[in-house]
ModelCIF file with pLDDT and N, C-alpha, C, O atoms, coordinates in Angstrom:
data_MODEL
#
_entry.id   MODEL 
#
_entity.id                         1 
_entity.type                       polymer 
_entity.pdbx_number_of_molecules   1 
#
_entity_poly.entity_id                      1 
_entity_poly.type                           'polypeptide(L)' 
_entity_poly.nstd_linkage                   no 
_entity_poly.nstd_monomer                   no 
_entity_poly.pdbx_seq_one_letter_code       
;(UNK)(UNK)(UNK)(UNK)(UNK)(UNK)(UNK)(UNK)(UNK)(UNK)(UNK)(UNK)(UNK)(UNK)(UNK)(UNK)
(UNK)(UNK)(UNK)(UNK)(UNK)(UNK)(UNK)(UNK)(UNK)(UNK)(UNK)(UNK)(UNK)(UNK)(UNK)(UNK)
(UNK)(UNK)(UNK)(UNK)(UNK)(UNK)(UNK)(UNK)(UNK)(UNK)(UNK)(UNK)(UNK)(UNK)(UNK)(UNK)
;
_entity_poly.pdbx_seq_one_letter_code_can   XXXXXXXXXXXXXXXXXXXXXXXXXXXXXXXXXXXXXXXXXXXXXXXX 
_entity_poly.pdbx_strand_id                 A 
#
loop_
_entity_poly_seq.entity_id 
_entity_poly_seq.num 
_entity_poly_seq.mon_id 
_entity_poly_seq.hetero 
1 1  UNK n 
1 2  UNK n 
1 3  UNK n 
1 4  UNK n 
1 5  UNK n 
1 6  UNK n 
1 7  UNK n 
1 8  UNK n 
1 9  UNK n 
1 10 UNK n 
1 11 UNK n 
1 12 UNK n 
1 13 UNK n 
1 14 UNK n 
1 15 UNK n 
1 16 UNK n 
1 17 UNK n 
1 18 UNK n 
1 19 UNK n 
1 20 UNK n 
1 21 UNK n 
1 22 UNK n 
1 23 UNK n 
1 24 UNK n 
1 25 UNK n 
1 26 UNK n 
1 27 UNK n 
1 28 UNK n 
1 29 UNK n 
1 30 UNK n 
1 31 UNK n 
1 32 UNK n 
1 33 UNK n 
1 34 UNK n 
1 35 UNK n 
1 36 UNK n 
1 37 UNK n 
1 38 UNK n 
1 39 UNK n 
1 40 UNK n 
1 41 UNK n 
1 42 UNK n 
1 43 UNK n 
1 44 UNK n 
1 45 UNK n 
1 46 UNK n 
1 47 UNK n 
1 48 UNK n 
#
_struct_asym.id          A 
_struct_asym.entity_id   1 
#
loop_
_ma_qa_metric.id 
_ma_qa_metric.mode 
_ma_qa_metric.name 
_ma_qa_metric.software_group_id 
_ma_qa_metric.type 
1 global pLDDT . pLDDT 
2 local  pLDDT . pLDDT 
#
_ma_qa_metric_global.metric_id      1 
_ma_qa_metric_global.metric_value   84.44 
_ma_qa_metric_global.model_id       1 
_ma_qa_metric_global.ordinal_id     1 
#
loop_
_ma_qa_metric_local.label_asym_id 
_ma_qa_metric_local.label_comp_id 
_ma_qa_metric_local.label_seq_id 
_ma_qa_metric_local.metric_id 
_ma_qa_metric_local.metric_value 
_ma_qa_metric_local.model_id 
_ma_qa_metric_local.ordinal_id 
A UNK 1  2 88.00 1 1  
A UNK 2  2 87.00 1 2  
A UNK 3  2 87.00 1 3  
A UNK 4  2 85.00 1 4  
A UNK 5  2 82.00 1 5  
A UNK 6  2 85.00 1 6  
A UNK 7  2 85.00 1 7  
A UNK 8  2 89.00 1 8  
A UNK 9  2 89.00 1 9  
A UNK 10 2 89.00 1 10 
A UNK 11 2 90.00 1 11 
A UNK 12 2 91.00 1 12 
A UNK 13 2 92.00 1 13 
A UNK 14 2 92.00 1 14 
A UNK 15 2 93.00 1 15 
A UNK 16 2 95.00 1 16 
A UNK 17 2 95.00 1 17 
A UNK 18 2 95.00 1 18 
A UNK 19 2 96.00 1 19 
A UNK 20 2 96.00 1 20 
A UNK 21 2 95.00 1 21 
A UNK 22 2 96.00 1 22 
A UNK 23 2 95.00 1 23 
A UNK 24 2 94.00 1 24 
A UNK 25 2 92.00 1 25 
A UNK 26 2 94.00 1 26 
A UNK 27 2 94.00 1 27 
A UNK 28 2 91.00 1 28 
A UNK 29 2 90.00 1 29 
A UNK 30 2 90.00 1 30 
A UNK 31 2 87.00 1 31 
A UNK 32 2 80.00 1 32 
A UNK 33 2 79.00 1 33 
A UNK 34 2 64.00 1 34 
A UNK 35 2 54.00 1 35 
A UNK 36 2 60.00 1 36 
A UNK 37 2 55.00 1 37 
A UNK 38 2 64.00 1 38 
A UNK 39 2 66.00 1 39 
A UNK 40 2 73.00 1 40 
A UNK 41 2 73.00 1 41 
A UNK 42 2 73.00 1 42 
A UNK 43 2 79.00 1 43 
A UNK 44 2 82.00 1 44 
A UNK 45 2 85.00 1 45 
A UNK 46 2 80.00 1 46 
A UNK 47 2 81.00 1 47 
A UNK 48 2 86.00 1 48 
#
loop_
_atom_site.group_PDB 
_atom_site.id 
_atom_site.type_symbol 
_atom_site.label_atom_id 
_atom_site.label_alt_id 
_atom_site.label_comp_id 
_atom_site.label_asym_id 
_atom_site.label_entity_id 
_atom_site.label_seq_id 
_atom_site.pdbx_PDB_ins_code 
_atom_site.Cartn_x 
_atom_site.Cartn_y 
_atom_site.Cartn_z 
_atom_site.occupancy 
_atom_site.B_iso_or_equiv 
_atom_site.pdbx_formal_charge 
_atom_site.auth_seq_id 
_atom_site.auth_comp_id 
_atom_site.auth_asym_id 
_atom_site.auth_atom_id 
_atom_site.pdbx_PDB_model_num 
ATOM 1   N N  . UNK A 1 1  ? 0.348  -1.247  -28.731 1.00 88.00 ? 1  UNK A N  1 
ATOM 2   C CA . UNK A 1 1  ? 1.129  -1.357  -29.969 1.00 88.00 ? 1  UNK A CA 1 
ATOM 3   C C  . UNK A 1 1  ? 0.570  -2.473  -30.861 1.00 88.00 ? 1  UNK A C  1 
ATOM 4   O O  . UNK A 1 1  ? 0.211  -2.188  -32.003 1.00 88.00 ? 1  UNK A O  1 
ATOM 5   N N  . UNK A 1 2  ? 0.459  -3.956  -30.318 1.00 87.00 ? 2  UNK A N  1 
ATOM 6   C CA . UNK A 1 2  ? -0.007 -5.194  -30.888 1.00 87.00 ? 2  UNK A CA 1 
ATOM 7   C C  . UNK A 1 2  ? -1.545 -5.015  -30.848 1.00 87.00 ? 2  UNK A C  1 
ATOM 8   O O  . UNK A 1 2  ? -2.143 -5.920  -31.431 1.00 87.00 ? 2  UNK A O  1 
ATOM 9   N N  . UNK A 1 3  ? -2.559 -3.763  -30.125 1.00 87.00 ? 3  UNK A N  1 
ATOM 10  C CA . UNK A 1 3  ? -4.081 -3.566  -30.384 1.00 87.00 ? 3  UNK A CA 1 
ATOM 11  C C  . UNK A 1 3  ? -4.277 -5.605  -29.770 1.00 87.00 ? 3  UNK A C  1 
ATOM 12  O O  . UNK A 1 3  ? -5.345 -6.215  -29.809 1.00 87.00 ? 3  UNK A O  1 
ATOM 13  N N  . UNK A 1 4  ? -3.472 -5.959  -29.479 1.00 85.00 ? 4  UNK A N  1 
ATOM 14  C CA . UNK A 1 4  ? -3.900 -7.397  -28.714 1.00 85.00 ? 4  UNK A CA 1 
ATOM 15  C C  . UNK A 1 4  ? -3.052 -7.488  -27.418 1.00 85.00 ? 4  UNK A C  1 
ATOM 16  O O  . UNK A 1 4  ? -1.827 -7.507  -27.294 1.00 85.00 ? 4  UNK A O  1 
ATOM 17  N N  . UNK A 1 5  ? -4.167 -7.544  -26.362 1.00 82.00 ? 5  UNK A N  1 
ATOM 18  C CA . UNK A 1 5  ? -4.232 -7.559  -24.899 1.00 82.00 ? 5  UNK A CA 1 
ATOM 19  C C  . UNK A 1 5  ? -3.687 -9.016  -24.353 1.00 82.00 ? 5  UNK A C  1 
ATOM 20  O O  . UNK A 1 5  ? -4.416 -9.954  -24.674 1.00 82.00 ? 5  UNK A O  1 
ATOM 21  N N  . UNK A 1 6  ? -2.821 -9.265  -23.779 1.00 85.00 ? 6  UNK A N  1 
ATOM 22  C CA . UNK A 1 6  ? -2.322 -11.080 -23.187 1.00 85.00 ? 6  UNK A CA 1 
ATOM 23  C C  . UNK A 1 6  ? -3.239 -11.066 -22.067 1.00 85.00 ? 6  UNK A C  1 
ATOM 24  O O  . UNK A 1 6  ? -2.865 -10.330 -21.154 1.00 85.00 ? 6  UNK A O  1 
ATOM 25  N N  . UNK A 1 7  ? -4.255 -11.628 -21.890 1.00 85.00 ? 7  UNK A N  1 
ATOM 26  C CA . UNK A 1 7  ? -5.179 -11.462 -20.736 1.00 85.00 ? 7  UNK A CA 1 
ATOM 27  C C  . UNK A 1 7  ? -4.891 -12.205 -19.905 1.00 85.00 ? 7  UNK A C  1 
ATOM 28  O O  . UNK A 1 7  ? -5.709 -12.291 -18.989 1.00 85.00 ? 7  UNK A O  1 
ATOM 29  N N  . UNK A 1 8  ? -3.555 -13.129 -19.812 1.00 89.00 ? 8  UNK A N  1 
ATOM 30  C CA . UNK A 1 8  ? -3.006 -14.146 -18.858 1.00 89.00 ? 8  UNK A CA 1 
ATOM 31  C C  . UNK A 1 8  ? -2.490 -12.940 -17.556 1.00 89.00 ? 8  UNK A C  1 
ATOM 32  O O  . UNK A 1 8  ? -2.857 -13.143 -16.398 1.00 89.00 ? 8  UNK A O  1 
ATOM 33  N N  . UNK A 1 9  ? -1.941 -12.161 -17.777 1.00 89.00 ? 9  UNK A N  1 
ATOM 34  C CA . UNK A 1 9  ? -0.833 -10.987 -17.211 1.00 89.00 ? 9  UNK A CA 1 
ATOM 35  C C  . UNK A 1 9  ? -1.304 -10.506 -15.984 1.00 89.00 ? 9  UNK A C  1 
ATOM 36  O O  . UNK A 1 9  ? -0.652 -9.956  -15.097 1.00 89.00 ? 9  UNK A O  1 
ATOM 37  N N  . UNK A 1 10 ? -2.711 -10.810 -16.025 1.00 89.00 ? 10 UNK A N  1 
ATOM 38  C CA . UNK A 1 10 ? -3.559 -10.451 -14.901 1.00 89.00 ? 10 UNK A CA 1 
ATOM 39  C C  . UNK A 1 10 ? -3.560 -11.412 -13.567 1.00 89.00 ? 10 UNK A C  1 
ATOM 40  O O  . UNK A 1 10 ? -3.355 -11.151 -12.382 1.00 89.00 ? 10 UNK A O  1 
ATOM 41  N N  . UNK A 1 11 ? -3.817 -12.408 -14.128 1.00 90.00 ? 11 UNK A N  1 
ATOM 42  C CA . UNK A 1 11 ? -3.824 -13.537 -13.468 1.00 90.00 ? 11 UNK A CA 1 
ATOM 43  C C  . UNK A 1 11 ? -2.243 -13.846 -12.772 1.00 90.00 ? 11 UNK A C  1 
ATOM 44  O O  . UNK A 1 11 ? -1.921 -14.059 -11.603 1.00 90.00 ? 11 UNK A O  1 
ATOM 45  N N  . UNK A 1 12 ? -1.468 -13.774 -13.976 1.00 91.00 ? 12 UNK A N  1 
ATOM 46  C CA . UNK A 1 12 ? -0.131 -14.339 -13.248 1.00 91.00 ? 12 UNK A CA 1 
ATOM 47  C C  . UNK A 1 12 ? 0.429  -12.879 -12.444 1.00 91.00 ? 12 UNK A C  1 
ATOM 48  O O  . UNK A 1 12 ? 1.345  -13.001 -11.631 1.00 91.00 ? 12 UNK A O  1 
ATOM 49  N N  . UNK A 1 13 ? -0.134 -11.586 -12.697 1.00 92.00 ? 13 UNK A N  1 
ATOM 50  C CA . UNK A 1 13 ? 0.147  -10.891 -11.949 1.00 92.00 ? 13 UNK A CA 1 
ATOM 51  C C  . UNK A 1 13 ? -0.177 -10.987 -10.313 1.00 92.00 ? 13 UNK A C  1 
ATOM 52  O O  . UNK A 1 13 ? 0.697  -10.855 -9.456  1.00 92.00 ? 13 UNK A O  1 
ATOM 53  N N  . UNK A 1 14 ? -1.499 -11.223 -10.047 1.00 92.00 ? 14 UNK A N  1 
ATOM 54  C CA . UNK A 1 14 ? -2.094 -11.670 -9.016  1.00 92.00 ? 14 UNK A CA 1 
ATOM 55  C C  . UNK A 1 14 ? -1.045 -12.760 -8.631  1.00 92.00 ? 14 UNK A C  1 
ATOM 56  O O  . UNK A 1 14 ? 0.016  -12.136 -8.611  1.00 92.00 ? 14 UNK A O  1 
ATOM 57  N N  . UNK A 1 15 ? -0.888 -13.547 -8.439  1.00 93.00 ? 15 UNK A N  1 
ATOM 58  C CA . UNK A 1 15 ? -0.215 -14.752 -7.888  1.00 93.00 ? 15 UNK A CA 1 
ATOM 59  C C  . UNK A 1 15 ? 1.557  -13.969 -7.721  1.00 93.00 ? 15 UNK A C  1 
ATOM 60  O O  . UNK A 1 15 ? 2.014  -13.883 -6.581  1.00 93.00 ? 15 UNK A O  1 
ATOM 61  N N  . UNK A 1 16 ? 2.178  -13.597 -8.595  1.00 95.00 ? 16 UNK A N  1 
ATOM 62  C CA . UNK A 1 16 ? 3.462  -12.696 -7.924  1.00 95.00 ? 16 UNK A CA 1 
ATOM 63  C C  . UNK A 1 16 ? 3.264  -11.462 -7.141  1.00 95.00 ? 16 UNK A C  1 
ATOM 64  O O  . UNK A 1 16 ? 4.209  -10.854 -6.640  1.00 95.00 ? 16 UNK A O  1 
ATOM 65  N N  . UNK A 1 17 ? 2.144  -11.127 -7.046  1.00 95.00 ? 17 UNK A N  1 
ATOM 66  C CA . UNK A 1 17 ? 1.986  -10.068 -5.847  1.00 95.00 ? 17 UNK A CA 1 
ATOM 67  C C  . UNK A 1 17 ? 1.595  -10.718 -4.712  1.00 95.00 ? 17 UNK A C  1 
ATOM 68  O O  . UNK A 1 17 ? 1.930  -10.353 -3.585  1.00 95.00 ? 17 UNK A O  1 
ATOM 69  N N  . UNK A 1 18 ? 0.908  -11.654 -4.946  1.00 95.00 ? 18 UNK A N  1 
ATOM 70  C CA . UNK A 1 18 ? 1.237  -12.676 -3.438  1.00 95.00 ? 18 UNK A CA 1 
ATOM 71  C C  . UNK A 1 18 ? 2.718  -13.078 -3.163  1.00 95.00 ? 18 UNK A C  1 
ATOM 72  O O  . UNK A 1 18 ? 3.144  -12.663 -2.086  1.00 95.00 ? 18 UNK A O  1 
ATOM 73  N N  . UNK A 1 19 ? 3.356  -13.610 -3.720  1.00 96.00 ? 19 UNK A N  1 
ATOM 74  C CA . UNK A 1 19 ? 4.410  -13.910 -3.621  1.00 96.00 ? 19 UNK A CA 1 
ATOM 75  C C  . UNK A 1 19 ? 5.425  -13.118 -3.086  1.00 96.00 ? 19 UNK A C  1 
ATOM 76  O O  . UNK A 1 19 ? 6.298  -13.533 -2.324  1.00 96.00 ? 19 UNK A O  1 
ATOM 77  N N  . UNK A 1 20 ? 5.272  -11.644 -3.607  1.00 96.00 ? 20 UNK A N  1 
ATOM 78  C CA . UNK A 1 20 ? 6.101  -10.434 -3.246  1.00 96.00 ? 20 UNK A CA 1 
ATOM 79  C C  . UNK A 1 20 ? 5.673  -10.483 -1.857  1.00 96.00 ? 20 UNK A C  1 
ATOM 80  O O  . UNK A 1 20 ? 6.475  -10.920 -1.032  1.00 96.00 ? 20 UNK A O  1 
ATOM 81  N N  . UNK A 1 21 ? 4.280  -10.015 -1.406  1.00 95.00 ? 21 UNK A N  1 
ATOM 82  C CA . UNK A 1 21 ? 3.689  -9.435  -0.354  1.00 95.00 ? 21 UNK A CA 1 
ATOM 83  C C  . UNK A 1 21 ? 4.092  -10.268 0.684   1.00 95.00 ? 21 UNK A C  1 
ATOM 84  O O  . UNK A 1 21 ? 4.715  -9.692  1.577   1.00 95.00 ? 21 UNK A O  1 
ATOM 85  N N  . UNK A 1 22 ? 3.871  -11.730 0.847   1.00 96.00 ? 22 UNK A N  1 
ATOM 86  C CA . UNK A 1 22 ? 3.791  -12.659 2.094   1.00 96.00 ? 22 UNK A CA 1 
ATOM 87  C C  . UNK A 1 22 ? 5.380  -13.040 2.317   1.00 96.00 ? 22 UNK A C  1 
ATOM 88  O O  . UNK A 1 22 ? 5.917  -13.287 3.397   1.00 96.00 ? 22 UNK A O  1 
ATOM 89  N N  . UNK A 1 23 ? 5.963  -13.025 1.072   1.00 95.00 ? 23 UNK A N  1 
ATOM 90  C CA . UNK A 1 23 ? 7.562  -13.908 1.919   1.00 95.00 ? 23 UNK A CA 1 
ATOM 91  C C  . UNK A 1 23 ? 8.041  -12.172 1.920   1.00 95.00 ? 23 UNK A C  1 
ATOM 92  O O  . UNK A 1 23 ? 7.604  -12.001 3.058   1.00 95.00 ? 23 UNK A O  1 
ATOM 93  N N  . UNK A 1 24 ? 8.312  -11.477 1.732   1.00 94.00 ? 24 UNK A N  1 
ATOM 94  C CA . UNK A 1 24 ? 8.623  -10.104 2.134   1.00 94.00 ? 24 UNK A CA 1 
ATOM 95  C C  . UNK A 1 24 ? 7.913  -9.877  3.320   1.00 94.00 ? 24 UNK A C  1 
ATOM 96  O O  . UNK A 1 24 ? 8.686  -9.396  4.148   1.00 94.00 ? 24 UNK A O  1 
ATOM 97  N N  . UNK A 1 25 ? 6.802  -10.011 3.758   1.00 92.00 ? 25 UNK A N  1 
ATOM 98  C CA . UNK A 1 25 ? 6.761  -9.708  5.255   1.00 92.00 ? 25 UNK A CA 1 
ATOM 99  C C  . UNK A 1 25 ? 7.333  -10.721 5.909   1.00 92.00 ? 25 UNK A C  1 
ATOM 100 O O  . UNK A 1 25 ? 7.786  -10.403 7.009   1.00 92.00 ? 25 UNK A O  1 
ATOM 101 N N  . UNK A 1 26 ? 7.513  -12.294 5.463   1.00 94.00 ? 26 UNK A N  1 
ATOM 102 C CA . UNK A 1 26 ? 8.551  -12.729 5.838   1.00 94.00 ? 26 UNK A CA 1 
ATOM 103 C C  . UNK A 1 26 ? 9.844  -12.317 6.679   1.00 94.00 ? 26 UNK A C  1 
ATOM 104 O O  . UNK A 1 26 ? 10.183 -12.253 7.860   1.00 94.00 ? 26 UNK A O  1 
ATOM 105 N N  . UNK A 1 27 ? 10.293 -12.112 5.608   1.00 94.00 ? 27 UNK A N  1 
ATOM 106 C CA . UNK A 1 27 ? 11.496 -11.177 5.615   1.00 94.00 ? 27 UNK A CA 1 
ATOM 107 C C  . UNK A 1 27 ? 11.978 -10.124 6.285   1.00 94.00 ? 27 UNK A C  1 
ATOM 108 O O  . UNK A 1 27 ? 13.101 -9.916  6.743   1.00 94.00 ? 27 UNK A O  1 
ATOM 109 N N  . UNK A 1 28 ? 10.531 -9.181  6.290   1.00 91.00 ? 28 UNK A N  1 
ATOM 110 C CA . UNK A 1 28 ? 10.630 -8.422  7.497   1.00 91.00 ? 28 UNK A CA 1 
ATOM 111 C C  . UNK A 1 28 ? 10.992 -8.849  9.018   1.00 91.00 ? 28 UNK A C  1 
ATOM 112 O O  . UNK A 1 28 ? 11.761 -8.405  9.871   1.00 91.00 ? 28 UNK A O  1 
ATOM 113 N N  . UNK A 1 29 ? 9.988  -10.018 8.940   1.00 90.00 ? 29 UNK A N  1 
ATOM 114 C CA . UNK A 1 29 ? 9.777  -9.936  10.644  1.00 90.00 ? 29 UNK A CA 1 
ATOM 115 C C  . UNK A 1 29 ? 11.592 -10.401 10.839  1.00 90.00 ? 29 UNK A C  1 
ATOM 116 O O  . UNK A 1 29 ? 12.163 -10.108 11.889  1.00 90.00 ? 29 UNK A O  1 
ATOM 117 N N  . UNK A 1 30 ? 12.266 -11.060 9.818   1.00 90.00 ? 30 UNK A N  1 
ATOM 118 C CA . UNK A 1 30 ? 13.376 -11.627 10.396  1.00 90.00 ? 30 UNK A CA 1 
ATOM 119 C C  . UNK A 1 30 ? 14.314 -10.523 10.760  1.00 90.00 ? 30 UNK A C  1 
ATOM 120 O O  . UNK A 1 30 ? 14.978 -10.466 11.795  1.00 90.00 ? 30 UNK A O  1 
ATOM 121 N N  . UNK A 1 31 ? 14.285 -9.465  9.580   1.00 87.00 ? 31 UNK A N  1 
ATOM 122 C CA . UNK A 1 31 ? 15.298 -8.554  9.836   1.00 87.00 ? 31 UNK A CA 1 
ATOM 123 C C  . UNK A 1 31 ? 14.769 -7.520  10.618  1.00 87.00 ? 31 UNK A C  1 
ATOM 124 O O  . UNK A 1 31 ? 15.474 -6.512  10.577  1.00 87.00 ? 31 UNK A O  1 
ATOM 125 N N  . UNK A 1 32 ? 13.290 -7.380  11.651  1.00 80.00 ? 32 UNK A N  1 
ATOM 126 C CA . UNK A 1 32 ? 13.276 -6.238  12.265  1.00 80.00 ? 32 UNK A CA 1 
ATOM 127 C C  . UNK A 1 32 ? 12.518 -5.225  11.585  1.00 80.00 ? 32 UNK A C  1 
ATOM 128 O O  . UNK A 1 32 ? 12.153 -4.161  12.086  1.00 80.00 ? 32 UNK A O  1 
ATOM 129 N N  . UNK A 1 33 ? 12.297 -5.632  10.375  1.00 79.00 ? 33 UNK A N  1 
ATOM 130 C CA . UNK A 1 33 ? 11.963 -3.974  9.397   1.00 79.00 ? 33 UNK A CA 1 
ATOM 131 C C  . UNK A 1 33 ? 10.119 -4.366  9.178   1.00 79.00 ? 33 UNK A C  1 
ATOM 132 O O  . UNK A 1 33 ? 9.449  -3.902  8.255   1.00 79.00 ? 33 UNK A O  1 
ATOM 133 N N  . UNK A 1 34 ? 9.723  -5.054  9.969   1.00 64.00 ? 34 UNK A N  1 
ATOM 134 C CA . UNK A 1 34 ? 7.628  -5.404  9.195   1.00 64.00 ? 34 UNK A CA 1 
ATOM 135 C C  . UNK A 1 34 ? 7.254  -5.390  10.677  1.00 64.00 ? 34 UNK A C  1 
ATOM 136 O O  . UNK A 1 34 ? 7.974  -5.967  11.491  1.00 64.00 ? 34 UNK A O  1 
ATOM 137 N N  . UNK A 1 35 ? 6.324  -4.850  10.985  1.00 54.00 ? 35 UNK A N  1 
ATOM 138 C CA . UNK A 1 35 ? 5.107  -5.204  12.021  1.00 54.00 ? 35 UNK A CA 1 
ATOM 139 C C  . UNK A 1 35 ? 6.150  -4.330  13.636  1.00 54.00 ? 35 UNK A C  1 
ATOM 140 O O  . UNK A 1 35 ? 6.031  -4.612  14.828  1.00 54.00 ? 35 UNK A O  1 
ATOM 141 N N  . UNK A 1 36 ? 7.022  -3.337  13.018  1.00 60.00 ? 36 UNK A N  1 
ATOM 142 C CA . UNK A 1 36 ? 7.602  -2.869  14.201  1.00 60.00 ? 36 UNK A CA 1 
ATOM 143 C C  . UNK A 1 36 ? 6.913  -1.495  15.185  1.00 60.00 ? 36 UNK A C  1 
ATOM 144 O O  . UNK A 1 36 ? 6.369  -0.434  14.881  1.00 60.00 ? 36 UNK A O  1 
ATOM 145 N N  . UNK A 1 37 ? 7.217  -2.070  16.299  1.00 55.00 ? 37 UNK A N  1 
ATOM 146 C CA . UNK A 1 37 ? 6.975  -1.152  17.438  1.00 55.00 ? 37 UNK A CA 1 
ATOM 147 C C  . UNK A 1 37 ? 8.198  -0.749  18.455  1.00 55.00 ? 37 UNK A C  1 
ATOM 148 O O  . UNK A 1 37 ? 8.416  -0.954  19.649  1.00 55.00 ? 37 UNK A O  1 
ATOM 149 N N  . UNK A 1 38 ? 9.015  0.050   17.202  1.00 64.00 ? 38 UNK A N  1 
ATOM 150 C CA . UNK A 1 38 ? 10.376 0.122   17.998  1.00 64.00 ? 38 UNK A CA 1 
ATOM 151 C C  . UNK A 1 38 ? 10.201 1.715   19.054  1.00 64.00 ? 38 UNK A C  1 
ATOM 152 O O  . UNK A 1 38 ? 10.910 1.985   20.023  1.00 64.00 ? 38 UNK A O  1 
ATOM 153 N N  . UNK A 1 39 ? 9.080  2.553   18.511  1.00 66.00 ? 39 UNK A N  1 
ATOM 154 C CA . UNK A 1 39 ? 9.394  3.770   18.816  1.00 66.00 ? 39 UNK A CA 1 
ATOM 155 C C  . UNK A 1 39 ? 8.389  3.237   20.373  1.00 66.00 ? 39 UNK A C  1 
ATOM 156 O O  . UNK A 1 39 ? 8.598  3.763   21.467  1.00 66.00 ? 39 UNK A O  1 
ATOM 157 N N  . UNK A 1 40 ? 7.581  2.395   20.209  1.00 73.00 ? 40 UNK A N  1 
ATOM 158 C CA . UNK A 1 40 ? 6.906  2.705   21.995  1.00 73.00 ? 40 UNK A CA 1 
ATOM 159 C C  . UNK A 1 40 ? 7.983  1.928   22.999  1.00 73.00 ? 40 UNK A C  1 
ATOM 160 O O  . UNK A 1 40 ? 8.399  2.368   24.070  1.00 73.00 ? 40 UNK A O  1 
ATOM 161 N N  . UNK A 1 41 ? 8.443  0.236   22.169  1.00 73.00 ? 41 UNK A N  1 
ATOM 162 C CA . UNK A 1 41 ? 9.457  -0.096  23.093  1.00 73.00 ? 41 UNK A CA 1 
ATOM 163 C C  . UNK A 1 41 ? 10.340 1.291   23.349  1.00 73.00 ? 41 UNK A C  1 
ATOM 164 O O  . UNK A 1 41 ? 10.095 1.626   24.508  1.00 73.00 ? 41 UNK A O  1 
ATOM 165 N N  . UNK A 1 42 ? 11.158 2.124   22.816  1.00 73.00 ? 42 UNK A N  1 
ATOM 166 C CA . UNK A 1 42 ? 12.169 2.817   23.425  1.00 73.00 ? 42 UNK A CA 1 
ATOM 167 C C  . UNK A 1 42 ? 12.144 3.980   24.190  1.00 73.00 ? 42 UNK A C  1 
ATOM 168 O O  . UNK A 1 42 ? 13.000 4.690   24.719  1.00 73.00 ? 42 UNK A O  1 
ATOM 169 N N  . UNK A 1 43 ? 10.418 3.980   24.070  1.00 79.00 ? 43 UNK A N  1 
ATOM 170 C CA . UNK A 1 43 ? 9.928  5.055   25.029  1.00 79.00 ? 43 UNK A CA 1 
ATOM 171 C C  . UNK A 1 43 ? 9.617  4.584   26.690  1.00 79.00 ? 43 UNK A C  1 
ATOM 172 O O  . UNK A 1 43 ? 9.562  5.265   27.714  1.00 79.00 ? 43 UNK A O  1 
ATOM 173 N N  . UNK A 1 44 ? 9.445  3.115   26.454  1.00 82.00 ? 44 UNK A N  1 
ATOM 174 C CA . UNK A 1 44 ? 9.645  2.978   27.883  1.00 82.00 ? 44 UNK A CA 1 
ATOM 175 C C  . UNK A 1 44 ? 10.689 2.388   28.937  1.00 82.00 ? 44 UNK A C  1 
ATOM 176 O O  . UNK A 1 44 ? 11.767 2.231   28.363  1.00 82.00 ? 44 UNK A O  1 
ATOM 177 N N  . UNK A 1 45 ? 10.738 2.062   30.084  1.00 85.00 ? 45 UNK A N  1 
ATOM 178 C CA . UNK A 1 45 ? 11.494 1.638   30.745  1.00 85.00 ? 45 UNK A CA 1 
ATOM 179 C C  . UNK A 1 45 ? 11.648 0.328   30.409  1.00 85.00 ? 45 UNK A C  1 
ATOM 180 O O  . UNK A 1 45 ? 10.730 -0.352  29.950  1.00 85.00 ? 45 UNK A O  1 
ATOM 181 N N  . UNK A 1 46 ? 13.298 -0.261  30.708  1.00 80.00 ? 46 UNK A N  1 
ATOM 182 C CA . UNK A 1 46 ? 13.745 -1.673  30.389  1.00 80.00 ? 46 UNK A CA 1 
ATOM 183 C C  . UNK A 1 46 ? 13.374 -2.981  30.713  1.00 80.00 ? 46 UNK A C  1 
ATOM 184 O O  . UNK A 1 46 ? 13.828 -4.038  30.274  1.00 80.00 ? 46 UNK A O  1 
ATOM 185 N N  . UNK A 1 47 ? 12.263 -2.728  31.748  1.00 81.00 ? 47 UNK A N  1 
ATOM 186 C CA . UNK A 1 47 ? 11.446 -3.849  32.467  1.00 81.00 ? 47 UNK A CA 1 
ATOM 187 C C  . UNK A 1 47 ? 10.166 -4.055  31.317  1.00 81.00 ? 47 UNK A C  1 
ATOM 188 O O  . UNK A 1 47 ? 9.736  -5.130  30.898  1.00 81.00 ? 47 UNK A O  1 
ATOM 189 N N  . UNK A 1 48 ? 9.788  -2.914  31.017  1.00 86.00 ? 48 UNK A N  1 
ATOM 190 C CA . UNK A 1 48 ? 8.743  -3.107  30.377  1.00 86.00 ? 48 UNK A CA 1 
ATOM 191 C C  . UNK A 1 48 ? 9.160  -3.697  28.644  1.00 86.00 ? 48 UNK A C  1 
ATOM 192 O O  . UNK A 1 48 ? 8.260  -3.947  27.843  1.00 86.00 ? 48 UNK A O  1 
#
């Protein structure tokens, strides 16, 4: 529309997609929902 590009948007984009990515897997590991291996735990026995 403005035919002028904010070439900052890039940059500060980069740095909130870190931000999203790392404390969200955060987040995951707390609630259970990132890096899960629920389906082999429940395939095996309770010792294992």
């Amino acid at each position: 529309v403005l035919n002028a590009t904010p070439t900052w948007v890039e940059q500060a984009a980069l740095l909130l997609v870190m931000v999203i990515a790392f404390l969200g897997a955060a987040v995951g590991v707390h609630e259970h929902s990132h890096l899960s291996v629920t389906a082999l735990r429940s395939a095996v026995p309770t010792w294992i």
